[in-house]
Protein backbone atom coordinates (compact mmCIF):
# COMPACT_ATOMS: atom_id res chain seq x y z
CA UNK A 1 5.79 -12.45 -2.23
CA UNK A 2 3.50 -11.90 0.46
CA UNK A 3 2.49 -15.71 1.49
CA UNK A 4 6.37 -16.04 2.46
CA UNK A 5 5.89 -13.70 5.11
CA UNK A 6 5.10 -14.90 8.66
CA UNK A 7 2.89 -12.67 10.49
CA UNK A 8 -0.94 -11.65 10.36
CA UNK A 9 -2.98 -13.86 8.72
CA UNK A 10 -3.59 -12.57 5.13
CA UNK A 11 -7.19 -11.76 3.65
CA UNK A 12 -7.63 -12.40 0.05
CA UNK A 13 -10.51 -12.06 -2.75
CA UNK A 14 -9.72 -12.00 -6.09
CA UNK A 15 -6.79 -10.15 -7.32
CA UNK A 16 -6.02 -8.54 -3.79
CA UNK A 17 -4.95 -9.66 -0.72
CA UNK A 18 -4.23 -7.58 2.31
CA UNK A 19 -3.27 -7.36 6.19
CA UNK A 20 -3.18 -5.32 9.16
CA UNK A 21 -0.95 -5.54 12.00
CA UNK A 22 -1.09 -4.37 15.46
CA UNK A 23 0.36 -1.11 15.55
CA UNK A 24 -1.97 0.44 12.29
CA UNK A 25 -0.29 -1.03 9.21
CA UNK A 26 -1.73 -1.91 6.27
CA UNK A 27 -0.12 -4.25 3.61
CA UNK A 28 -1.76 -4.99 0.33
CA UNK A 29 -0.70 -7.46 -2.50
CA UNK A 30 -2.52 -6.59 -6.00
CA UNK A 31 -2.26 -8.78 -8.67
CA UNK A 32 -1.20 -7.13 -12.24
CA UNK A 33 0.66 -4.12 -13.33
CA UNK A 34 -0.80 -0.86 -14.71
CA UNK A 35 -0.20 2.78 -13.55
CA UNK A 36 -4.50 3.21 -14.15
CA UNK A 37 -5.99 4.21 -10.65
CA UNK A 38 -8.78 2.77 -12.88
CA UNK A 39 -7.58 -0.67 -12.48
CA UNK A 40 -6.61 -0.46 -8.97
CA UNK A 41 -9.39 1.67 -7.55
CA UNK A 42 -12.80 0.06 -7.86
CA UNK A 43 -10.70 -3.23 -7.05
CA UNK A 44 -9.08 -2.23 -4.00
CA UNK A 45 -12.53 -0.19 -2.64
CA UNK A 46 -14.39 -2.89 -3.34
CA UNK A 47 -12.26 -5.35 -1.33
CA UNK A 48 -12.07 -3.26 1.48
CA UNK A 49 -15.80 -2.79 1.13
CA UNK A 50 -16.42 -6.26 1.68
CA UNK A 51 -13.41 -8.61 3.28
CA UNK A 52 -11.30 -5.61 5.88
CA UNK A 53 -13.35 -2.90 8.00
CA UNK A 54 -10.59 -0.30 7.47
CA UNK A 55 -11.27 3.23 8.78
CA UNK A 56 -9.05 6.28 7.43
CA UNK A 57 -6.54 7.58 9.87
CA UNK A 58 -5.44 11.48 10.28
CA UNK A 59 -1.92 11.96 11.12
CA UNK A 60 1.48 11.55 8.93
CA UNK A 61 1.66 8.14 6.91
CA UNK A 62 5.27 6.00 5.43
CA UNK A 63 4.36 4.04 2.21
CA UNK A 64 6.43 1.37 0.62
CA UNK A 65 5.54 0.46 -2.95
CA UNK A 66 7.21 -2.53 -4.40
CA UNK A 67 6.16 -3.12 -8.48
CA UNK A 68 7.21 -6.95 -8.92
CA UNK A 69 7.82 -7.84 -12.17
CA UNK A 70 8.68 -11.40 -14.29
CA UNK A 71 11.27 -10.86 -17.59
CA UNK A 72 12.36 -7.35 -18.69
CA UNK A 73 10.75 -4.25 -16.18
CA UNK A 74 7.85 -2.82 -17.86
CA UNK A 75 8.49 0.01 -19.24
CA UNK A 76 6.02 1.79 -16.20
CA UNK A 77 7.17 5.03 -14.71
CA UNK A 78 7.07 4.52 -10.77
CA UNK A 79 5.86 7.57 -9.69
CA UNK A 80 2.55 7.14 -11.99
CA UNK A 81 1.97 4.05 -10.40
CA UNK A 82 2.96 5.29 -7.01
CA UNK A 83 0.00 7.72 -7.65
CA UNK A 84 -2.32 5.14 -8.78
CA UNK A 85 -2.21 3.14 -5.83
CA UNK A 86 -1.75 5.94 -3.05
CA UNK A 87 -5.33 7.22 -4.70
CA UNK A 88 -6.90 3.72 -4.51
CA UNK A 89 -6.30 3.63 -0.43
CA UNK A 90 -7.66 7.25 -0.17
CA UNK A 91 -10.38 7.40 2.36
CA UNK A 92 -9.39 3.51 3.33
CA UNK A 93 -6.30 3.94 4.78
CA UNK A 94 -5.73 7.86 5.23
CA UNK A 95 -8.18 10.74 4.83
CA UNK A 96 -5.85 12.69 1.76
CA UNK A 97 -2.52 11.49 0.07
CA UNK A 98 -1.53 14.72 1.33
CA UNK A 99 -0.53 12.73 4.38
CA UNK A 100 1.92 10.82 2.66
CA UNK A 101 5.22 11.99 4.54
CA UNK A 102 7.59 9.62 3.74
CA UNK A 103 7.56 7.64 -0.04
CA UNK A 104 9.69 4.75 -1.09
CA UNK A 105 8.76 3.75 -4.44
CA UNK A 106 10.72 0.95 -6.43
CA UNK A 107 10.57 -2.15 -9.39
CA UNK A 108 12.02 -5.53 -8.37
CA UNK A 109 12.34 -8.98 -10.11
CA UNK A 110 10.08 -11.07 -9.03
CA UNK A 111 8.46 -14.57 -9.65
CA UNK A 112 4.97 -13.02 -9.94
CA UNK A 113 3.80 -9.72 -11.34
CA UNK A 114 1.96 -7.75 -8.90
CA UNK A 115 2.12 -4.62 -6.74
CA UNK A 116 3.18 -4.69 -2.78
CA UNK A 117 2.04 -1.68 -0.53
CA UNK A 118 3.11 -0.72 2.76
CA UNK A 119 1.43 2.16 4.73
CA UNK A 120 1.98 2.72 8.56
CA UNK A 121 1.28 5.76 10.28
CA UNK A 122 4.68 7.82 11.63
CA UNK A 123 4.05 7.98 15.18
CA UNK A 124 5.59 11.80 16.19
CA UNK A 125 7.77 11.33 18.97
CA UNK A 126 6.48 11.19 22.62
CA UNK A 127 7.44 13.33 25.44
CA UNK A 128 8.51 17.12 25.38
CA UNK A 129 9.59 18.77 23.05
CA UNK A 130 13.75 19.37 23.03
CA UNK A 131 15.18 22.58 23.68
CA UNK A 132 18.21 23.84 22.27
């Protein structure tokens, strides 16, 4: 649950709350499960319209999707909602889901339905390159 987390100081509205942390990380918390981008999109666009100044980054991103469920796990298949949220950060976070590199999508018990989302940008390592 994202209050239980110390670190930057969380902005909510609504059904979403989000974060950013120093090195170009973006957390979000939605309330409620679906797999619509319908649901998620105008919700998350409009909150980063209005509460976060977020400009899209170029470059290769990691994502972390957490669906958090109460009772039995929805019957939900991941990678739809994976899909549905990666398309609701388009143009907030990253330019193009294209730049999704790295994807860990999962379901866990929770005490609170909801969806977590990580992004951070994958920093390419600095220095020359290695020879062989």
């Amino acid at each position: 649950m994202p209050d239980a987390d110390p670190g930057p100081q969380w902005t909510r509205s609504g059904k979403v709350r989000a974060r950013l942390d120093g090195s170009g990380g973006l957390e979000v918390w939605v309330d409620g499960l679906t797999t619509q981008a319908k649901y998620y999109k105008p919700l998350l666009r409009e909150f980063f319209r209005k509460e976060i100044a977020v400009r899209p980054k170029w470059g290769d991103f990691s994502v972390h999707i957490v669906m958090q469920f109460t009772g039995d796990p929805p019957h939900m298949d991941l990678d739809n909602l994976a899909k549905a949220m990666l398309d609701s950060v388009c143009g907030v976070a990253f330019h193009d889901d294209a730049q999704v590199a790295r994807l860990l999508v999962e379901r866990s018990q929770a005490d609170r339905e909801g969806v977590e989302m990580r992004l951070w940008p994958i920093v390419p390592p600095s220095g020359p390159p290695a020879h062989p």
